[in-house]
C-alpha atoms as a PDB file:
ATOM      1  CA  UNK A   1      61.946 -38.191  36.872  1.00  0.00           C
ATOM      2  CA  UNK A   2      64.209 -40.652  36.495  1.00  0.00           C
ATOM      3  CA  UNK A   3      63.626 -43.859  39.061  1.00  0.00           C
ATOM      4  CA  UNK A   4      60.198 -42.864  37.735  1.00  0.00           C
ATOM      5  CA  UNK A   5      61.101 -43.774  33.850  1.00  0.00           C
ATOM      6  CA  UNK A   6      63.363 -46.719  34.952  1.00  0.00           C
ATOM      7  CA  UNK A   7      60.238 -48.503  36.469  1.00  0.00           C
ATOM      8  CA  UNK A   8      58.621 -47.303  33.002  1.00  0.00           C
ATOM      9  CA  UNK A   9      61.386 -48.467  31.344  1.00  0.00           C
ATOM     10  CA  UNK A  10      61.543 -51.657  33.110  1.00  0.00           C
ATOM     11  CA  UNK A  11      57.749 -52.330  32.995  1.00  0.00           C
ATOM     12  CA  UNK A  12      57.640 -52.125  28.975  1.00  0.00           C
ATOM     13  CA  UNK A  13      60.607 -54.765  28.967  1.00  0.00           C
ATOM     14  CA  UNK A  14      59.131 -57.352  31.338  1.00  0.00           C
ATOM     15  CA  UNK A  15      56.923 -59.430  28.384  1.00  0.00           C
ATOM     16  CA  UNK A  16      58.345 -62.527  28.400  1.00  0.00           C
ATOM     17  CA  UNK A  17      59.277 -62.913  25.001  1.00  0.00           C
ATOM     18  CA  UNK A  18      62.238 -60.669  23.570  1.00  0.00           C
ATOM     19  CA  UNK A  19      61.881 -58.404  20.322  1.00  0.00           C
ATOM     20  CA  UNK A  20      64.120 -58.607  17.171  1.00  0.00           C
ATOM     21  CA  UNK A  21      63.382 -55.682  14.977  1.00  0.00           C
ATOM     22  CA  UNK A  22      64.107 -52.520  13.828  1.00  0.00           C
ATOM     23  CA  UNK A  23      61.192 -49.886  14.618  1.00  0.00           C
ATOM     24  CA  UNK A  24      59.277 -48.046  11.550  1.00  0.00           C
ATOM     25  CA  UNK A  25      58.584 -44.636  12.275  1.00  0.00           C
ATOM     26  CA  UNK A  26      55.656 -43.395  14.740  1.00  0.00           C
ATOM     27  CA  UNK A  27      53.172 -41.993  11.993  1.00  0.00           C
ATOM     28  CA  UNK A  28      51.448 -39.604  14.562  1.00  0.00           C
ATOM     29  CA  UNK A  29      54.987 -37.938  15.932  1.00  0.00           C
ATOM     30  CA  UNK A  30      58.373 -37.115  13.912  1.00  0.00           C
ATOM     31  CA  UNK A  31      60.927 -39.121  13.752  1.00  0.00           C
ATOM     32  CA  UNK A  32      63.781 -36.990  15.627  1.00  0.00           C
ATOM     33  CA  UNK A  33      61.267 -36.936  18.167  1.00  0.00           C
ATOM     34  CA  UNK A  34      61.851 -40.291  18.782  1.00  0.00           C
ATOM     35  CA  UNK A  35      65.522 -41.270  18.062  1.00  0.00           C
ATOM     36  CA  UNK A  36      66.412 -42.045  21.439  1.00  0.00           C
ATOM     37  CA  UNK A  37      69.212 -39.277  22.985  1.00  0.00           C
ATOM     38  CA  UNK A  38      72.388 -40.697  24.254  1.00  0.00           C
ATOM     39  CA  UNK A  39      71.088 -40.586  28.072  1.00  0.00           C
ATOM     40  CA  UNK A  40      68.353 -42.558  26.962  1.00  0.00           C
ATOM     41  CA  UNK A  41      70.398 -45.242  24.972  1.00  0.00           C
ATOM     42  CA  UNK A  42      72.474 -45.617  28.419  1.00  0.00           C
ATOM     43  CA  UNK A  43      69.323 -45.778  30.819  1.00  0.00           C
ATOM     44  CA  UNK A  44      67.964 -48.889  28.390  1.00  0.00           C
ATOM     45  CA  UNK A  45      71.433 -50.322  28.839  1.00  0.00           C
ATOM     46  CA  UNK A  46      70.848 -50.364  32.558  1.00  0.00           C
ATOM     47  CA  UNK A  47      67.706 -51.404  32.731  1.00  0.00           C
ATOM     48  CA  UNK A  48      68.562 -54.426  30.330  1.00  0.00           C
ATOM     49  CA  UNK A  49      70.892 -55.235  32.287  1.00  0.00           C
ATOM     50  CA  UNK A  50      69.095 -55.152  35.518  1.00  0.00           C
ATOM     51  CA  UNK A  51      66.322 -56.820  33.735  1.00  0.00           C
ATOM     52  CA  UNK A  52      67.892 -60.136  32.675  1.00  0.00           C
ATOM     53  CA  UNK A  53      70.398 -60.597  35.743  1.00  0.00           C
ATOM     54  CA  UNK A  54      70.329 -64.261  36.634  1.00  0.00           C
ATOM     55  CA  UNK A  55      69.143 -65.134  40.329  1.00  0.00           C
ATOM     56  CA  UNK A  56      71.307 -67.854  40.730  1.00  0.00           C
ATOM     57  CA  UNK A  57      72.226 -71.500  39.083  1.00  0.00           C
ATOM     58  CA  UNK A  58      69.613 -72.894  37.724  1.00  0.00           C
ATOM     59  CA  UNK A  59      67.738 -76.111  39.398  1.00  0.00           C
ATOM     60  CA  UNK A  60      67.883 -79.685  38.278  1.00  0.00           C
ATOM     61  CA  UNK A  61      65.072 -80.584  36.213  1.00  0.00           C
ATOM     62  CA  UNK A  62      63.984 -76.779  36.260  1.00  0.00           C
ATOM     63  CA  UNK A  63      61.665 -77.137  32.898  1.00  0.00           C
ATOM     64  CA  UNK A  64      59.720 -79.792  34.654  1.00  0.00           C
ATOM     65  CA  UNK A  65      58.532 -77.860  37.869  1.00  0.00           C
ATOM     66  CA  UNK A  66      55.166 -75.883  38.236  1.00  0.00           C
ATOM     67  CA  UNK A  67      52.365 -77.272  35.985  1.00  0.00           C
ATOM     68  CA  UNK A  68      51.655 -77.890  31.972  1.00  0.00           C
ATOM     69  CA  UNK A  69      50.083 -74.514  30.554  1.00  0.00           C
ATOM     70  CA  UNK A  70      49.048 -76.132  27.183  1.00  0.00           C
ATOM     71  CA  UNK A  71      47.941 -79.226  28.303  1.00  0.00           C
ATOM     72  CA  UNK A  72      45.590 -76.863  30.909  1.00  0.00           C
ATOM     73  CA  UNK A  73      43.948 -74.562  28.045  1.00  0.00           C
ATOM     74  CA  UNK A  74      43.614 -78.166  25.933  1.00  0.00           C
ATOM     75  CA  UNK A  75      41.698 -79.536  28.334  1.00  0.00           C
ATOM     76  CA  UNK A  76      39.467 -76.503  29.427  1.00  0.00           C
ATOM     77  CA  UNK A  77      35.794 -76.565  27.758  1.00  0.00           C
ATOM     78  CA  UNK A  78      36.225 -75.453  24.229  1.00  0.00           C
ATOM     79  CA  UNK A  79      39.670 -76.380  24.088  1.00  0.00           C
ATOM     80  CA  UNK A  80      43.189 -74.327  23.403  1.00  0.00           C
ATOM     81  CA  UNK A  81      41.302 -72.390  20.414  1.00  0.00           C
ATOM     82  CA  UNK A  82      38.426 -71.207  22.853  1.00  0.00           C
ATOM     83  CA  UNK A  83      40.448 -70.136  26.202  1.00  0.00           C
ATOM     84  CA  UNK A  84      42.670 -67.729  26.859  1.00  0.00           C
ATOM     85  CA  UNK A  85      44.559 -66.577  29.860  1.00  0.00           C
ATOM     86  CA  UNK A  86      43.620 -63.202  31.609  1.00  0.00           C
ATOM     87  CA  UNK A  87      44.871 -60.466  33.852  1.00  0.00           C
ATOM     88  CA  UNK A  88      42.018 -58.350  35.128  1.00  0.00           C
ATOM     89  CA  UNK A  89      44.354 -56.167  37.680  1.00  0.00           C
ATOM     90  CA  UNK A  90      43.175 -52.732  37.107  1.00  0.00           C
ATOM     91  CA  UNK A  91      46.155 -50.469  35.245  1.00  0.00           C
ATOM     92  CA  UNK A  92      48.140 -53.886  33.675  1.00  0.00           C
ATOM     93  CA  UNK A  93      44.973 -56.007  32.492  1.00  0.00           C
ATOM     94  CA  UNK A  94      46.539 -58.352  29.336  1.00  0.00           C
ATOM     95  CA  UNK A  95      44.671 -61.620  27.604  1.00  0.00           C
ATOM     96  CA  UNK A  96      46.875 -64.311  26.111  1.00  0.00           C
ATOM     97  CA  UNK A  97      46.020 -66.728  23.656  1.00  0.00           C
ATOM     98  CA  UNK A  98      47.816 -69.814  22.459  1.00  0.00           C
ATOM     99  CA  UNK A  99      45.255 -70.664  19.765  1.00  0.00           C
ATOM    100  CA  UNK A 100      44.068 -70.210  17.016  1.00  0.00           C
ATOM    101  CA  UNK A 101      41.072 -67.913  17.981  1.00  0.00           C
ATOM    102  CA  UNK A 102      40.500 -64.099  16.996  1.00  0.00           C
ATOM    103  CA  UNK A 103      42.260 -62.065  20.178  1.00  0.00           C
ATOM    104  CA  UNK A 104      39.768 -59.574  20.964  1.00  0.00           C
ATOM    105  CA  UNK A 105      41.273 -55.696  20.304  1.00  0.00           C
ATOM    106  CA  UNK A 106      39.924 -52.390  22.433  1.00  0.00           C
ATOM    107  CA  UNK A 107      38.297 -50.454  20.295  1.00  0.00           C
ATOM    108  CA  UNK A 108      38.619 -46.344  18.886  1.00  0.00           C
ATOM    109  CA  UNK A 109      43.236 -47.160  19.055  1.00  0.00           C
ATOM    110  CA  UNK A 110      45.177 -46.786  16.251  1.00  0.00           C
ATOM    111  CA  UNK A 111      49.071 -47.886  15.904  1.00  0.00           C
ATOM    112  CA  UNK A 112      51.762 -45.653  17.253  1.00  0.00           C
ATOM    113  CA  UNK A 113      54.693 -48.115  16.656  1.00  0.00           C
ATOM    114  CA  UNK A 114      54.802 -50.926  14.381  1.00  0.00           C
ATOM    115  CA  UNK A 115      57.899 -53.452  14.845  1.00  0.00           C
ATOM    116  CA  UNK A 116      58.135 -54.875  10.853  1.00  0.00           C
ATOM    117  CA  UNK A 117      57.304 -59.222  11.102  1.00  0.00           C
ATOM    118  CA  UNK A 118      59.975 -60.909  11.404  1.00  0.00           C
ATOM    119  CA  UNK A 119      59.751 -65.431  11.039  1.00  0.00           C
ATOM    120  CA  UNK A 120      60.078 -66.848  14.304  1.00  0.00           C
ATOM    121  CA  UNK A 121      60.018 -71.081  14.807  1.00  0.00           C
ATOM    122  CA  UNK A 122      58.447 -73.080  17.883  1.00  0.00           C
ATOM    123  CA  UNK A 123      55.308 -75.272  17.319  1.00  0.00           C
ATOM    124  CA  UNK A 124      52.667 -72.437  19.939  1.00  0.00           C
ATOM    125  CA  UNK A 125      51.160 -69.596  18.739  1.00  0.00           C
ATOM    126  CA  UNK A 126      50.909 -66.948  20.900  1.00  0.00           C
ATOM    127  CA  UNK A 127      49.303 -63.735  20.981  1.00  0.00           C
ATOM    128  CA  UNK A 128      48.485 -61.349  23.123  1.00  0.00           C
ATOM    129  CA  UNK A 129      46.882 -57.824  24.252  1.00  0.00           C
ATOM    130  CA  UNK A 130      48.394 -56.348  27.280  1.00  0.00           C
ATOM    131  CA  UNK A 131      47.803 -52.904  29.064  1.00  0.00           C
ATOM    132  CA  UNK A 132      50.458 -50.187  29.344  1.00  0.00           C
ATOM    133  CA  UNK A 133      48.837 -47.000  30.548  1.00  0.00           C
ATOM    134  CA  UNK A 134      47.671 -43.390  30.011  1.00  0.00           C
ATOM    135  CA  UNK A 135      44.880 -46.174  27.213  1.00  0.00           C
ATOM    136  CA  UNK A 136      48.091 -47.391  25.370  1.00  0.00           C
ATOM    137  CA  UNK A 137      48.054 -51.175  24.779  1.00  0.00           C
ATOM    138  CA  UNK A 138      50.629 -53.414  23.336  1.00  0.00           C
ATOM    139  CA  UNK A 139      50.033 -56.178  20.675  1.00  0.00           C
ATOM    140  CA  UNK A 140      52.596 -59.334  20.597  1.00  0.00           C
ATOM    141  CA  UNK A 141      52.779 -62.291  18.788  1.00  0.00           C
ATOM    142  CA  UNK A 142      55.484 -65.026  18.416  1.00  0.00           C
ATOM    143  CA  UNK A 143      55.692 -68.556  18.672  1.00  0.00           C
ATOM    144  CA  UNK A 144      57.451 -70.256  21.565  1.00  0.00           C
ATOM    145  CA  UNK A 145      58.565 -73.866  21.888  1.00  0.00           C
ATOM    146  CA  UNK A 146      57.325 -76.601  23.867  1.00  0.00           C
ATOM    147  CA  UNK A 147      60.577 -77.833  26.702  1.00  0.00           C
ATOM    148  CA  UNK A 148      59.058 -79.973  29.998  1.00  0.00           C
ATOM    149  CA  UNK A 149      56.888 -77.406  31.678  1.00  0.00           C
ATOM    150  CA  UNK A 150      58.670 -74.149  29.978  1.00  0.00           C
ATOM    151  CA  UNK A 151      57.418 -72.450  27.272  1.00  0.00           C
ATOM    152  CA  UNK A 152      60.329 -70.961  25.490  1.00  0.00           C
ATOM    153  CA  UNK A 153      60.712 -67.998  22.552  1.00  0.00           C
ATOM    154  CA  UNK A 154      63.366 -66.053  20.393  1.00  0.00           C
ATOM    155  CA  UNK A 155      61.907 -63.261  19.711  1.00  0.00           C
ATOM    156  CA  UNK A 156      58.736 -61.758  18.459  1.00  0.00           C
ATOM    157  CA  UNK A 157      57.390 -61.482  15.516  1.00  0.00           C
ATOM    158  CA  UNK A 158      55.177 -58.550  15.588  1.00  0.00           C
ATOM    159  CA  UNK A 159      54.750 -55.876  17.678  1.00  0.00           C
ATOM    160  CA  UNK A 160      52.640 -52.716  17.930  1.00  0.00           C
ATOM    161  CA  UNK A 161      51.584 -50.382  19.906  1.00  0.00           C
ATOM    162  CA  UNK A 162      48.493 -49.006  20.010  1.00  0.00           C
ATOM    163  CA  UNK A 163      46.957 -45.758  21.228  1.00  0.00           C
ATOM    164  CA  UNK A 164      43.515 -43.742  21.369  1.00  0.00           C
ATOM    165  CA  UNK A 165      42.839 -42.292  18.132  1.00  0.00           C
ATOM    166  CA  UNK A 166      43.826 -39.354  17.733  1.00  0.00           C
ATOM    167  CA  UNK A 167      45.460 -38.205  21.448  1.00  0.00           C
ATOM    168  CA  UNK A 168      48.478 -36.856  21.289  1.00  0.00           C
ATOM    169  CA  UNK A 169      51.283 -39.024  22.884  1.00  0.00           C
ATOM    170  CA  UNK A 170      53.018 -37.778  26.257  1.00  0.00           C
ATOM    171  CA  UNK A 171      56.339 -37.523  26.807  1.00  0.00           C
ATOM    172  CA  UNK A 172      56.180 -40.165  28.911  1.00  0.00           C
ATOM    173  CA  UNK A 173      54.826 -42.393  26.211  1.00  0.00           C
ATOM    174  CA  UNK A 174      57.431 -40.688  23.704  1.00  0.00           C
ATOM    175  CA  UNK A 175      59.901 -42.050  26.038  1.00  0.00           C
ATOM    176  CA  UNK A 176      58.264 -45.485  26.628  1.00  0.00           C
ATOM    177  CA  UNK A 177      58.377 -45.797  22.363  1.00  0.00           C
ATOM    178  CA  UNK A 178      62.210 -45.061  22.357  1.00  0.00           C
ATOM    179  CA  UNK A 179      62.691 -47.710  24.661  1.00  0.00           C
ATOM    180  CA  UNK A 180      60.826 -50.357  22.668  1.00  0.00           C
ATOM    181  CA  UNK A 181      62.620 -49.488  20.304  1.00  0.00           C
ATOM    182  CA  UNK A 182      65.841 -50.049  21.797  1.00  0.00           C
ATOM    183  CA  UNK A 183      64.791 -53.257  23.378  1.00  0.00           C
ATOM    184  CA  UNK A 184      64.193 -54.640  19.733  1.00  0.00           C
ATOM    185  CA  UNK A 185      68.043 -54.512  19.446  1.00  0.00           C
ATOM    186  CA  UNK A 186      69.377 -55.663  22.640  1.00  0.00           C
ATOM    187  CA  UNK A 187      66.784 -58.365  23.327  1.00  0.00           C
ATOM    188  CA  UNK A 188      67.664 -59.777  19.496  1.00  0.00           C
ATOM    189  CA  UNK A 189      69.726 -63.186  20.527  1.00  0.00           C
ATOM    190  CA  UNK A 190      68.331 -63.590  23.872  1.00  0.00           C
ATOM    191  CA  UNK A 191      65.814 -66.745  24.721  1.00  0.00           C
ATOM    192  CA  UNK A 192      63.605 -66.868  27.387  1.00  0.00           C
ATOM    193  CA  UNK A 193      61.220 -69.158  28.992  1.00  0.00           C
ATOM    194  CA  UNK A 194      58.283 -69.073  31.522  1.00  0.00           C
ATOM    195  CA  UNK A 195      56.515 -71.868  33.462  1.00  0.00           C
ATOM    196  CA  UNK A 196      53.323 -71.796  35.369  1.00  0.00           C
ATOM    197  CA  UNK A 197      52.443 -72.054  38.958  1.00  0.00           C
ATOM    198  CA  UNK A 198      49.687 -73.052  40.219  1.00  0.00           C
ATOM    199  CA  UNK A 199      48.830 -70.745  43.527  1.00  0.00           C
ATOM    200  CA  UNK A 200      46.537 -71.575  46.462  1.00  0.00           C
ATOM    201  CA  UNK A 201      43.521 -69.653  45.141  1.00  0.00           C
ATOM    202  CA  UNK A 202      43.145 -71.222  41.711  1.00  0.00           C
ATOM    203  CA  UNK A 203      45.403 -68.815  39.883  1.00  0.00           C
ATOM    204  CA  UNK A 204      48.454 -68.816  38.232  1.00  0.00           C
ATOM    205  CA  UNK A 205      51.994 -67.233  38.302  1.00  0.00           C
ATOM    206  CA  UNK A 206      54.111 -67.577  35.578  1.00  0.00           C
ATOM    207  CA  UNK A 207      58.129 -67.091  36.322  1.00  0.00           C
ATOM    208  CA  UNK A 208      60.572 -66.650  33.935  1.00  0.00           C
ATOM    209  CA  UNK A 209      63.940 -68.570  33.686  1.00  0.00           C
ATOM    210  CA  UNK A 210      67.145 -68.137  30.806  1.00  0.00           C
ATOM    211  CA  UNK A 211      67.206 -70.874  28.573  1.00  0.00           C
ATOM    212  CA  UNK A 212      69.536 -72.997  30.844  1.00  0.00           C
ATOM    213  CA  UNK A 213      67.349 -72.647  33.830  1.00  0.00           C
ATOM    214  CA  UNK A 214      68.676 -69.578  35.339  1.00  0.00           C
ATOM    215  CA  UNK A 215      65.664 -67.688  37.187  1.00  0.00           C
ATOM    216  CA  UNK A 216      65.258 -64.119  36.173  1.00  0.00           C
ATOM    217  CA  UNK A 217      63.711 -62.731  39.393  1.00  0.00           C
ATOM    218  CA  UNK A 218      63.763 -58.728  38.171  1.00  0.00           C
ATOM    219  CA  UNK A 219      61.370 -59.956  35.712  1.00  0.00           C
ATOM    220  CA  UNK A 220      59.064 -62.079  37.952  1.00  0.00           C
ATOM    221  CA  UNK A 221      58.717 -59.056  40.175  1.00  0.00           C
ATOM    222  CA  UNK A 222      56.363 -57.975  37.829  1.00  0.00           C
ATOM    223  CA  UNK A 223      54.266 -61.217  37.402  1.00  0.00           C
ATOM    224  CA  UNK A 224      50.393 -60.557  37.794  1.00  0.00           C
ATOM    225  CA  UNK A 225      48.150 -63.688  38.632  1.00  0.00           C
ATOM    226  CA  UNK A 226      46.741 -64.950  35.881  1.00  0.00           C
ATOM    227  CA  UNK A 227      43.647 -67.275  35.016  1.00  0.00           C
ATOM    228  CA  UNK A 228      41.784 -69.512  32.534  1.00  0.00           C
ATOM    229  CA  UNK A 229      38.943 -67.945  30.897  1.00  0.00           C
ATOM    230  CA  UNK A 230      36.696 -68.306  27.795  1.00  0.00           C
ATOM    231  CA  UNK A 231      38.118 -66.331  24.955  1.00  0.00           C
ATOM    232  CA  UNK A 232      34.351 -64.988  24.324  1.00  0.00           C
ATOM    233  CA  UNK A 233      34.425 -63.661  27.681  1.00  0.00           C
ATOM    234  CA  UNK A 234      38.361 -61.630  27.199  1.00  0.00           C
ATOM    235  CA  UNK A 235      36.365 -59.072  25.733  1.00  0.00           C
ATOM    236  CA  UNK A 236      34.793 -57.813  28.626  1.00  0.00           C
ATOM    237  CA  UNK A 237      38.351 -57.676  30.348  1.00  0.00           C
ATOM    238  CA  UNK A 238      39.845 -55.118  28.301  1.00  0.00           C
ATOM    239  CA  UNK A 239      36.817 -52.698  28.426  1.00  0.00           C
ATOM    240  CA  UNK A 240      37.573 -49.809  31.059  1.00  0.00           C
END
């Protein structure tokens, strides 16, 4: 149905950093399968542009509200290398790492779509695992640069999804692929940034902003609390 697939749509588009590639093909299903119909092309296009509609004019000093990310995982036991951030809400669990520790993968998946590397510049690393549905993960990396508060990236350079061995995808999941896909082009020249808030409880929220400060409330919609954990412990998160 389709509000059903726009909330799909829009849920697959809501990392924070964009993608800039062209798609290889899905090994497991053939490739007309997945060349995305003209219907399809024109639902992305809405959902893109619902996606990064500006709330409003952006705040003075907007990159130095909310709280220092990297300067928090630094200073937690073990440093940046041994922490990660974590999302443990059932259905959209994700750990993030800004390190230069080994990101811990689910096991028995294999890749379904593999976006090819492309450079990106920014003096993080980041990385990270996040949950998509019907035991399909996505895999990320970039690297995002450093402005107040904000972290801020171009682009990302690799990107795969990854599915149980040996399941045959859905249709919903054929569709979910052709919007990657088509994200990778119209997310090519866009920068983003995010800054985290500390909430009452301990956690974090992390909102997301344009470049020039601009808040992009379609995508915080989707913001799960987040928190600081060992990266030995991650594991355990992303086992059903």
């Amino acid at each position: 149905m389709e509000q059903d697939r726009m909330r799909l749509c829009l849920s697959l588009t809501l990392i924070f950093a964009p993608i800039a590639a062209i798609a290889t093909d899905n090994p497991r299903t053939p490739t007309a399968e997945l060349t995305p119909p003209e219907a399809v092309v024109r639902l992305a296009d809405a959902a893109f542009a619902e996606l990064v509609a500006p709330g409003g004019p952006a705040e003075p000093n907007w990159d130095k509200q909310g709280v220092d990310l990297i300067a928090r995982l630094s200073a937690a036991p073990g440093g940046i290398d041994q922490t990660a951030t974590v999302a443990e809400s059932a259905g959209d669990r994700s750990v993030d790492h800004y390190g230069n520790g080994a990101l811990p993968i689910p096991s028995g998946l294999e890749p379904v779509l593999d976006l090819p590397a492309r450079p990106t510049s920014g003096d993080i690393g980041w990385r990270s695992i996040s949950e998509l549905g019907e035991g399909m993960w996505m895999r990320t990396s970039t690297r995002l640069a450093r402005r107040g508060n904000a972290l801020c990236g171009r682009g990302w350079d690799s990107l795969t999804i990854l599915a149980p061995a040996g399941r045959p995808l859905s249709e919903d999941m054929r569709f979910a692929i052709m919007v990657v896909r088509l994200m990778a082009e119209r997310m090519a020249a866009l920068e983003t940034c995010v800054i985290a808030f500390e909430q009452p409880d301990g956690s974090l929220i992390e909102r997301s902003f344009l470049s020039d400060g601009r808040s992009l409330p379609k995508v915080d919609e989707q913001t799960k609390p987040i928190r600081l954990r060992p990266l030995a412990e991650a594991a355990a998160v992303l086992t059903p």
